[in-house]
Protein backbone atom coordinates (compact mmCIF):
# COMPACT_ATOMS: atom_id res chain seq x y z
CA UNK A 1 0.00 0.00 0.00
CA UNK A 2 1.61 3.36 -0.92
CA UNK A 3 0.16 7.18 0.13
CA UNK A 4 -0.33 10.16 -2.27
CA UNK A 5 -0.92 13.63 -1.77
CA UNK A 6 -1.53 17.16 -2.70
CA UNK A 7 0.53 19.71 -1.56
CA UNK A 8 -0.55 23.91 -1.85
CA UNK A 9 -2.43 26.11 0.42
CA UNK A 10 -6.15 26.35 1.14
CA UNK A 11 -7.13 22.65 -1.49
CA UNK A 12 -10.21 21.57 0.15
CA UNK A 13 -11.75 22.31 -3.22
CA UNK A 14 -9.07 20.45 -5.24
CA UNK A 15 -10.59 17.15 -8.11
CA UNK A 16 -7.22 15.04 -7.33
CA UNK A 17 -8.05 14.09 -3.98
CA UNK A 18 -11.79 12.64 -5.28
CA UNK A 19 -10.10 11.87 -8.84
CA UNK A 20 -7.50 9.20 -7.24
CA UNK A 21 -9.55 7.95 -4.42
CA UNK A 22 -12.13 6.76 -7.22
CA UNK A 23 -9.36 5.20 -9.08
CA UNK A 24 -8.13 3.46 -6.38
CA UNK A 25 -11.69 2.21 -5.31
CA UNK A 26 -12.14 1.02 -9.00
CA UNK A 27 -9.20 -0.72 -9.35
CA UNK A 28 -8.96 -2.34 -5.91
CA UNK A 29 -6.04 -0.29 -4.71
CA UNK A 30 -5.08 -0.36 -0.82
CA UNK A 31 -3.47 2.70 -2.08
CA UNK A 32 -4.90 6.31 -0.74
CA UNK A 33 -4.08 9.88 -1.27
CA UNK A 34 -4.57 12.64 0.89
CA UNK A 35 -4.14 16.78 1.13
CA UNK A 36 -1.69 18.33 2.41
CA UNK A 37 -2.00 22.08 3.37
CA UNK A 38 1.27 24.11 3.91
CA UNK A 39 1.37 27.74 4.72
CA UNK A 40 5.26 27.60 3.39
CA UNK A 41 6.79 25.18 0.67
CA UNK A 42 9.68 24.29 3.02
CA UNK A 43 7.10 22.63 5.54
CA UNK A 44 7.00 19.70 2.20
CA UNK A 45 9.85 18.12 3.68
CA UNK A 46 8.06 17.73 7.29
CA UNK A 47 5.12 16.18 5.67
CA UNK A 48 7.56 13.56 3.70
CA UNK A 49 9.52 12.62 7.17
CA UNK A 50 5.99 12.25 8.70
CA UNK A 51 4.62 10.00 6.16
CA UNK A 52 7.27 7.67 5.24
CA UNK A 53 4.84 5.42 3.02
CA UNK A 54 4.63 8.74 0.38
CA UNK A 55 5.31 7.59 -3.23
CA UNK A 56 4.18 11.07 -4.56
CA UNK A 57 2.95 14.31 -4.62
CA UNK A 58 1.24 16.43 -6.90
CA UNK A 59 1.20 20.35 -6.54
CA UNK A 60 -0.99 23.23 -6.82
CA UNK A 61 -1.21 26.98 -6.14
CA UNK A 62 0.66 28.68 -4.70
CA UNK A 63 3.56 26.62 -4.66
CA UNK A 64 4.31 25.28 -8.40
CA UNK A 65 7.38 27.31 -8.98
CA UNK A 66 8.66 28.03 -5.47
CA UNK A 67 9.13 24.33 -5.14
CA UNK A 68 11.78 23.89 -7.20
CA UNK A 69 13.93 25.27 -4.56
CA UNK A 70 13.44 22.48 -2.21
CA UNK A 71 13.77 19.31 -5.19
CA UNK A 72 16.99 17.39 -5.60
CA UNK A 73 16.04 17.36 -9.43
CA UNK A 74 13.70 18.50 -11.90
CA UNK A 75 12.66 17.17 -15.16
CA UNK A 76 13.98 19.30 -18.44
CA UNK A 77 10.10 20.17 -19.88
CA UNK A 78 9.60 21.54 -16.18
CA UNK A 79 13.02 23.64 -16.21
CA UNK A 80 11.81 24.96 -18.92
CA UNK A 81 8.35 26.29 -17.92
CA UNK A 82 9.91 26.81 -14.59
CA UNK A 83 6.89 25.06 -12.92
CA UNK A 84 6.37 21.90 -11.09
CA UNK A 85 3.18 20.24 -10.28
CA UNK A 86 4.17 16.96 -9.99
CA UNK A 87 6.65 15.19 -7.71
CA UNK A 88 8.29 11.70 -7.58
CA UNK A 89 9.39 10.52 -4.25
CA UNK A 90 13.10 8.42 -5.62
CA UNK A 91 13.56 4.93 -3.62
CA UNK A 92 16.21 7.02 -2.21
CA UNK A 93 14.68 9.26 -0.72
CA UNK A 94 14.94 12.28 -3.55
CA UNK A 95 12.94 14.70 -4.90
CA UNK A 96 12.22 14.47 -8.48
CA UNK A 97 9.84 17.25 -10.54
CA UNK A 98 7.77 17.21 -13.12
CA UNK A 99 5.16 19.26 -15.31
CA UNK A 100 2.03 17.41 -16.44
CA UNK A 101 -0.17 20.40 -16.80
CA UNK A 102 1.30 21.43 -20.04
CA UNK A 103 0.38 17.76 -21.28
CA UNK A 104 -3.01 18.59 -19.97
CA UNK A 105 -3.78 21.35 -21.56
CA UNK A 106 -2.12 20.43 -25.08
CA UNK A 107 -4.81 16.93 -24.73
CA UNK A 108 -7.86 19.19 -23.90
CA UNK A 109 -7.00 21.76 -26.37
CA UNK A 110 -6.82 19.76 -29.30
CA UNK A 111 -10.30 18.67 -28.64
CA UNK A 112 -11.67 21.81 -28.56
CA UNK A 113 -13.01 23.93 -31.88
CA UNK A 114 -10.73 25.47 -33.65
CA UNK A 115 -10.48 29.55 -34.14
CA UNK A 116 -10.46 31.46 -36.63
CA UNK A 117 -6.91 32.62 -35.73
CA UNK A 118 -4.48 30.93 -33.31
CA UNK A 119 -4.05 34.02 -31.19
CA UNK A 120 -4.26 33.77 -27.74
CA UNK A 121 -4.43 36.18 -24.32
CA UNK A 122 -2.94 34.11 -20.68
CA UNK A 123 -4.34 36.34 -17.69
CA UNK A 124 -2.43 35.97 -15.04
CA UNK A 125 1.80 35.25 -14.37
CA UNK A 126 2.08 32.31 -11.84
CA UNK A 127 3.18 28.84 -12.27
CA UNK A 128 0.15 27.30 -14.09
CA UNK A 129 0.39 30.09 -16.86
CA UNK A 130 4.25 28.98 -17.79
CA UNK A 131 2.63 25.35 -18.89
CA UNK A 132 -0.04 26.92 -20.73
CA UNK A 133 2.79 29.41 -22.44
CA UNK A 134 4.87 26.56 -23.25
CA UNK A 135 1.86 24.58 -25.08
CA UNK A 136 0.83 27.84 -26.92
CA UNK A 137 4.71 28.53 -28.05
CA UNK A 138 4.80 24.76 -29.24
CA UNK A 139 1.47 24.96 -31.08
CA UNK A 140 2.50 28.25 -32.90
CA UNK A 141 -0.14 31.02 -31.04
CA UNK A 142 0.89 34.28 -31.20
CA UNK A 143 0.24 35.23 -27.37
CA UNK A 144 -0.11 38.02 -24.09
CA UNK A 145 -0.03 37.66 -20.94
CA UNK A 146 -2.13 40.28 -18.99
CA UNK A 147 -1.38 40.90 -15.43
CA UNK A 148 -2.71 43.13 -13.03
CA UNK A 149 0.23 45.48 -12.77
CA UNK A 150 1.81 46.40 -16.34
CA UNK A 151 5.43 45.67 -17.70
CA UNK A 152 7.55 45.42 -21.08
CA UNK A 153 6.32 41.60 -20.56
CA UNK A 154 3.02 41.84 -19.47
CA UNK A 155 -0.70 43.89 -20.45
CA UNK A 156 -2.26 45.10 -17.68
CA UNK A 157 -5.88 44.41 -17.57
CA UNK A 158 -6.72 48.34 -18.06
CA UNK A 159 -5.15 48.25 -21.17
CA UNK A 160 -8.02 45.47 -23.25
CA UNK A 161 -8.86 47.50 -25.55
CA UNK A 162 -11.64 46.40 -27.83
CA UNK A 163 -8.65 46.12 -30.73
CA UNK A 164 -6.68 44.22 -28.10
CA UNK A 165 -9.93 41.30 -27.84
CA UNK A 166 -10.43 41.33 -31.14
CA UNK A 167 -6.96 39.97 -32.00
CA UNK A 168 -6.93 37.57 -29.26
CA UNK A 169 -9.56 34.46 -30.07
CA UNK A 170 -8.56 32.51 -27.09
CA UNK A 171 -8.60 33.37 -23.39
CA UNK A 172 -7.34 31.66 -20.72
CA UNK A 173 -7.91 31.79 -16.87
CA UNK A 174 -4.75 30.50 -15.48
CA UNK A 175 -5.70 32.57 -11.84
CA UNK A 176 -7.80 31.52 -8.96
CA UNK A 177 -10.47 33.98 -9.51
CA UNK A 178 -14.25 32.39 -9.31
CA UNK A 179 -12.77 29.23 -7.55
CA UNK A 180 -15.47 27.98 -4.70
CA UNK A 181 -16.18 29.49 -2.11
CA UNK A 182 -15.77 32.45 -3.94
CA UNK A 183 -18.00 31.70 -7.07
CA UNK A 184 -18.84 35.44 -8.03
CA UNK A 185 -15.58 36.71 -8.69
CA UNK A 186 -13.79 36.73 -12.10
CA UNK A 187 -10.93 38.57 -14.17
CA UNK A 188 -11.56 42.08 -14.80
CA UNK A 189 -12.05 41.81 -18.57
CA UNK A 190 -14.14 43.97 -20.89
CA UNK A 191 -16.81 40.57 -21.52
CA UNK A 192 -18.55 43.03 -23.72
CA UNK A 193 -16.06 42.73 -26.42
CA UNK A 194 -16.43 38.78 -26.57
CA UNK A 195 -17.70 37.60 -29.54
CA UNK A 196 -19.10 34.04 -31.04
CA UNK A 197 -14.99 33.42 -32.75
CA UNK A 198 -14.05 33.67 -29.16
CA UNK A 199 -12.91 30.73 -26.77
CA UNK A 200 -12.64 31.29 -23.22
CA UNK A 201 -10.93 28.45 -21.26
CA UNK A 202 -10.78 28.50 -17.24
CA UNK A 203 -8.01 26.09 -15.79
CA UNK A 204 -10.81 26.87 -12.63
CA UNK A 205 -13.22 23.32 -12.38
CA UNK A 206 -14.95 24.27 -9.27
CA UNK A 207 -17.31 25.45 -9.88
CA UNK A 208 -18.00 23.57 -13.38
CA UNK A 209 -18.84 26.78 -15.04
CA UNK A 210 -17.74 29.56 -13.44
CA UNK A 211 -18.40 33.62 -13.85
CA UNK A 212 -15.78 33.85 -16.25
CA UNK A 213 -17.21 30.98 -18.34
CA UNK A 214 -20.94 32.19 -17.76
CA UNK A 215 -19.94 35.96 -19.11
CA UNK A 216 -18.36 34.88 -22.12
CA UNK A 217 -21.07 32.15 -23.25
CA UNK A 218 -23.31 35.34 -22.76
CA UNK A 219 -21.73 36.96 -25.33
CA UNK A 220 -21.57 34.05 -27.81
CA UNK A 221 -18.63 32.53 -27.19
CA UNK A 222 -17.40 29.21 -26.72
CA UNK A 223 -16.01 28.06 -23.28
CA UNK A 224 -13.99 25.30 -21.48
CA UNK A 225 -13.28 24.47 -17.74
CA UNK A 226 -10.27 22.77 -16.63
CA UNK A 227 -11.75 19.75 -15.70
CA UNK A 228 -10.52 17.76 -18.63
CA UNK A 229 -6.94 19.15 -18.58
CA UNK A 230 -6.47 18.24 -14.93
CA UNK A 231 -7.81 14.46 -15.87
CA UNK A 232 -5.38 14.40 -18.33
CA UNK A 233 -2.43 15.51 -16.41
CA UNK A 234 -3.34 13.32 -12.91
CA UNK A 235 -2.94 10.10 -15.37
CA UNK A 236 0.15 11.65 -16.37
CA UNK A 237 1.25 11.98 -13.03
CA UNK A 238 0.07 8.42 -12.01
CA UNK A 239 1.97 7.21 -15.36
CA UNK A 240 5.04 9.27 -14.13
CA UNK A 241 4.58 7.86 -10.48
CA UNK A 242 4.31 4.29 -11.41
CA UNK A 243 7.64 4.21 -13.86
């Protein structure tokens, strides 16, 4: 019997808890998994020496690129994003990292319609939004980031024009905003510029359909939660776990 986990702050929302426990119960695995919450990424090791049965870990906000810090190695994809969410617990005792969200998003992407343009805006800067940069880069979108405090890198959310929407079909919610409890909150977008060759995609599953999702099928356009991305990448990181 070997012991999973979650590590990040405030997860009692979180799918991989209820994803892998189902799995387990399906497939007749002693095996459990369990949520961790840290108030600082250097309490992971703590958790490890206190649950010496840990295989592996996966990780969530806030902590997917402050972890690095406290691995023994890291995968090159994940380097490169400079995001982990996934962890490997080594026979000897290291720390490997990983990146399955990118692998996620590039599966639920590609079933998604296509747009009339592969142009893309990523609101918000933190780990999650590296993996979805790195898929966009790959597949060839011409890409922002918006943030809420401007730079040579970054729009700031003031600055969405209705030129600005226009020449970005795709938008994706790579922050926390509209995540339960707090179901009425969203990015501060102009929605009124959506359009029918728009796509808005929340990595945010909980609720299914979110603010965010509900103000841009308003307007006509088509929308995607993250549920399907973060399917994908948990049976990457059981695949990745089990090597």
């Amino acid at each position: 019997m070997a012991k999973y986990g979650l590590i990040g702050k405030n997860i009692g929302y979180s799918f991989s808890k209820t994803f892998f426990s189902t799995k387990f119960e399906q497939e007749n695995r002693k095996d459990t998994y369990h949520n961790f919450d840290l108030d600082k990424i250097e309490d992971l090791h703590s958790i490890i020496e206190q649950h010496p049965d840990l295989k592996g870990l996966n990780v969530t906000i806030p902590y997917k690129e402050a972890v690095i810090s406290q691995l023994d190695r890291t995968d090159k994809e994940a380097r490169k994003i400079g995001a982990v969410n996934t962890i490997k617990i080594l026979k000897d005792g290291r720390l490997a990292g990983y990146n399955t969200d990118h692998y996620g998003f590039a599966r639920s992407l590609a079933n998604l319609p296509p747009l009339k343009d592969k142009t893309a805006l990523i609101l918000g800067t933190g780990g999650a939004s590296k993996a979805i940069a790195y898929v966009l880069e790959a597949m060839d979108y011409k890409f922002s980031h918006v943030s809420r405090t401007e730079s040579e890198e970054h729009l700031s959310y003031k600055k969405l024009t209705r030129e600005v929407m226009n020449n970005h079909l795709l938008i994706v919610n790579c922050t926390p905003l509209g995540t339960f409890p707090d179901i009425h909150q969203c990015p501060d977008i102009p929605y009124h510029w959506i359009t029918k060759d728009h796509m808005l995609y929340d990595l945010v599953y909980n609720p299914r359909e979110s603010e965010f999702l509900k103000r841009g099928f308003a307007q006509g356009a088509n929308v995607s939660n993250g549920l399907k991305m973060l399917e994908y990448q948990a049976k990457k990181s059981w695949s990745i776990w089990k090597a």
